[in-house]
C-alpha atoms as a PDB file:
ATOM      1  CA  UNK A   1     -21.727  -3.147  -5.719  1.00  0.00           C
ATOM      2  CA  UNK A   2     -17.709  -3.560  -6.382  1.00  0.00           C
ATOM      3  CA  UNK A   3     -16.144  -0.551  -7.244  1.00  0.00           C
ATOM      4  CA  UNK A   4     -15.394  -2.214 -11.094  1.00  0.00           C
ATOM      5  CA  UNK A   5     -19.323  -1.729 -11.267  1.00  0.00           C
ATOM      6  CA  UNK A   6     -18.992   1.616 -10.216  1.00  0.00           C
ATOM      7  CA  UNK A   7     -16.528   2.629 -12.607  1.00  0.00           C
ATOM      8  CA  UNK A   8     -17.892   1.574 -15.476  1.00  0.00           C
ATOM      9  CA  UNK A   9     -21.161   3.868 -14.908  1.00  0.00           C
ATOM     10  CA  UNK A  10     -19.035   6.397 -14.010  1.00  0.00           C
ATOM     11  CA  UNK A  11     -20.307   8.534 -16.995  1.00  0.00           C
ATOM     12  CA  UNK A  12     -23.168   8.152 -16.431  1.00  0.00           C
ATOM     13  CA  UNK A  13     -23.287   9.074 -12.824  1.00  0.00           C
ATOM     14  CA  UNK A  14     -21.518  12.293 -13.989  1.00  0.00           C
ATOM     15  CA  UNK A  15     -24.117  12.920 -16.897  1.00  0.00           C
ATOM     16  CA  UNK A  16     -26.744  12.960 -14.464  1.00  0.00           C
ATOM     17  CA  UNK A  17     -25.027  15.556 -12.140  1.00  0.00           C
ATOM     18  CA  UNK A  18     -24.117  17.406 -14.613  1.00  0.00           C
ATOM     19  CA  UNK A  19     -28.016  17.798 -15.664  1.00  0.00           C
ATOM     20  CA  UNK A  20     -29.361  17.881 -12.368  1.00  0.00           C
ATOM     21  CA  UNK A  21     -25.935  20.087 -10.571  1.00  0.00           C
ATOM     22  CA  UNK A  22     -23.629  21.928 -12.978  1.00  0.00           C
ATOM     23  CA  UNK A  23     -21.614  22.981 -10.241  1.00  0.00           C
ATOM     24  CA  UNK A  24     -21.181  20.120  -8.019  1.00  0.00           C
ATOM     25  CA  UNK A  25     -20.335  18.412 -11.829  1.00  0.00           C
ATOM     26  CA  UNK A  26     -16.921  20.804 -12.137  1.00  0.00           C
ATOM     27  CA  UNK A  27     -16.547  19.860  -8.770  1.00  0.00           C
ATOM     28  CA  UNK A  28     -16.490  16.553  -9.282  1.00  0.00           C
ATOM     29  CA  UNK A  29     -15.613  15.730 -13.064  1.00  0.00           C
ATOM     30  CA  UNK A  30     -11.910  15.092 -12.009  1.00  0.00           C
ATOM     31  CA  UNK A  31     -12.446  12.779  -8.875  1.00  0.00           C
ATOM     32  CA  UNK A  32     -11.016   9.418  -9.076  1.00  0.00           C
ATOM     33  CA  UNK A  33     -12.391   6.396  -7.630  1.00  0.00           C
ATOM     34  CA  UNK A  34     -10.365   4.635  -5.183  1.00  0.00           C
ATOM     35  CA  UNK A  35     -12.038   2.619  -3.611  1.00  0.00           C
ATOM     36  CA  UNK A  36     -15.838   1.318  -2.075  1.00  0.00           C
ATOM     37  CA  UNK A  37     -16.201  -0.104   0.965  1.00  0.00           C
ATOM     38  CA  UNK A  38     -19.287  -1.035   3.142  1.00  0.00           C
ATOM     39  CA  UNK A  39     -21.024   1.795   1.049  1.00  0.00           C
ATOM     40  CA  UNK A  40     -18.182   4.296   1.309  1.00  0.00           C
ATOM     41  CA  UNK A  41     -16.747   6.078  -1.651  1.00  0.00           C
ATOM     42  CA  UNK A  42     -13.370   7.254  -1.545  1.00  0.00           C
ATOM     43  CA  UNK A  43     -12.519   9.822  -4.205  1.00  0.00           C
ATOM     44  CA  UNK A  44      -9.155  11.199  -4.449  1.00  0.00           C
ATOM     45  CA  UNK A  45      -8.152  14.650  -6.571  1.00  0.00           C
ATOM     46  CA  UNK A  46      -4.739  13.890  -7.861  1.00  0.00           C
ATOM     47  CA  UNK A  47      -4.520  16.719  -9.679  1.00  0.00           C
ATOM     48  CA  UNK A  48      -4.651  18.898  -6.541  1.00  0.00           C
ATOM     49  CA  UNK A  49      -0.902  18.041  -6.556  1.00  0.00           C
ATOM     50  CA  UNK A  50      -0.004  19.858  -9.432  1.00  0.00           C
ATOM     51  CA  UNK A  51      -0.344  23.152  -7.569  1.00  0.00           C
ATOM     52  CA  UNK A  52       3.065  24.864  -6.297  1.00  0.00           C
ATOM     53  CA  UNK A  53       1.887  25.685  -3.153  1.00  0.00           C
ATOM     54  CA  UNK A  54      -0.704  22.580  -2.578  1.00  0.00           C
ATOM     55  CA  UNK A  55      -4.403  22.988  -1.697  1.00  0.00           C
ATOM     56  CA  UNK A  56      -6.927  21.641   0.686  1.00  0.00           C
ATOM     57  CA  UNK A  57      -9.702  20.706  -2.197  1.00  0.00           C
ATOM     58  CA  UNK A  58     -11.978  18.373  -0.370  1.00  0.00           C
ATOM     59  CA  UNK A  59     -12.301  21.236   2.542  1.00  0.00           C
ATOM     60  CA  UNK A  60     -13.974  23.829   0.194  1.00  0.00           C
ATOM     61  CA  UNK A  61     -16.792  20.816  -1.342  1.00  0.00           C
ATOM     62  CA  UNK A  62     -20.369  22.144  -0.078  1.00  0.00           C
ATOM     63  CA  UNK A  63     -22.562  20.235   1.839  1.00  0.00           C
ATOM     64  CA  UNK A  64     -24.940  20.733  -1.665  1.00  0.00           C
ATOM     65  CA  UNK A  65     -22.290  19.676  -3.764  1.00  0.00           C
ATOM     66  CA  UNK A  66     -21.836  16.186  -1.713  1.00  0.00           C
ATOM     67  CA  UNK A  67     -25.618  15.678  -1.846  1.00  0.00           C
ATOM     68  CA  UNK A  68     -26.126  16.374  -5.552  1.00  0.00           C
ATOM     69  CA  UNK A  69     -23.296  13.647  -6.289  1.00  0.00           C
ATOM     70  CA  UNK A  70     -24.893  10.544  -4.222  1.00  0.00           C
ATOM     71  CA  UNK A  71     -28.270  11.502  -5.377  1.00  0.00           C
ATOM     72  CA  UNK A  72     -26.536  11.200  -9.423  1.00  0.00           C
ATOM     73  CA  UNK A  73     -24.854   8.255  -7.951  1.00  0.00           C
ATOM     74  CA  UNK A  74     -28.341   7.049  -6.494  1.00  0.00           C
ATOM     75  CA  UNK A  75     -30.300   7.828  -9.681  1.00  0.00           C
ATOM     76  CA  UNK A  76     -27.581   5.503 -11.814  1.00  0.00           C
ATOM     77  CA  UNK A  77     -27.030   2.539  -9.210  1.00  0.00           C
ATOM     78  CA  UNK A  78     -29.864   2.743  -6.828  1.00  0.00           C
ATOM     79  CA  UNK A  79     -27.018   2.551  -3.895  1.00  0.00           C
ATOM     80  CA  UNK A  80     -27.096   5.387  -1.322  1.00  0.00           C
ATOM     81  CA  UNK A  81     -23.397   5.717  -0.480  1.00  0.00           C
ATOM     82  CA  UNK A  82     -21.722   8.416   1.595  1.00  0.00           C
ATOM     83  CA  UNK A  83     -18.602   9.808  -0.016  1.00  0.00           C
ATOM     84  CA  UNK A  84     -15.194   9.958   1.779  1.00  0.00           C
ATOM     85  CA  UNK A  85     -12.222  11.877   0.283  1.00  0.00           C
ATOM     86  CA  UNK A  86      -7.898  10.062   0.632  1.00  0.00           C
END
């Protein structure tokens, strides 16, 4: 899978976790793609940078919340990927 592919199920990926993981879904509504390699998906949170004092998003996603977005992803693509944050 290229990460094109990727992106244009996107939606879909986040329909599913938004049925299946509310949460994990505001956690992740905002990521952007940057990039798949070798089954590794980088997401980035740009708009992390719009806060004065910066923040550390990636270090308060749950171990749940990771899960519940490559099972979406799984349920969409039928790739297992592990996710990876730039």
């Amino acid at each position: 899978m290229e990460l094109i592919e990727l992106k244009a199920v996107w939606n879909d990926v986040l329909d599913e976790l938004e049925r299946e993981a509310r949460v994990a879904w505001l956690v992740f509504f905002d990521a952007r793609l940057v990039s798949l390699q070798d089954d590794l998906l980088t997401l980035d949170f740009l708009d992390r940078n719009k806060l004065a004092a910066g923040h550390d998003f990636e270090s308060h996603i749950s171990e749940l919340q990771l899960i519940a977005l490559r099972s979406a992803i799984t349920a969409i693509t039928g790739k297992n990927l592990e996710i990876g944050f730039s």
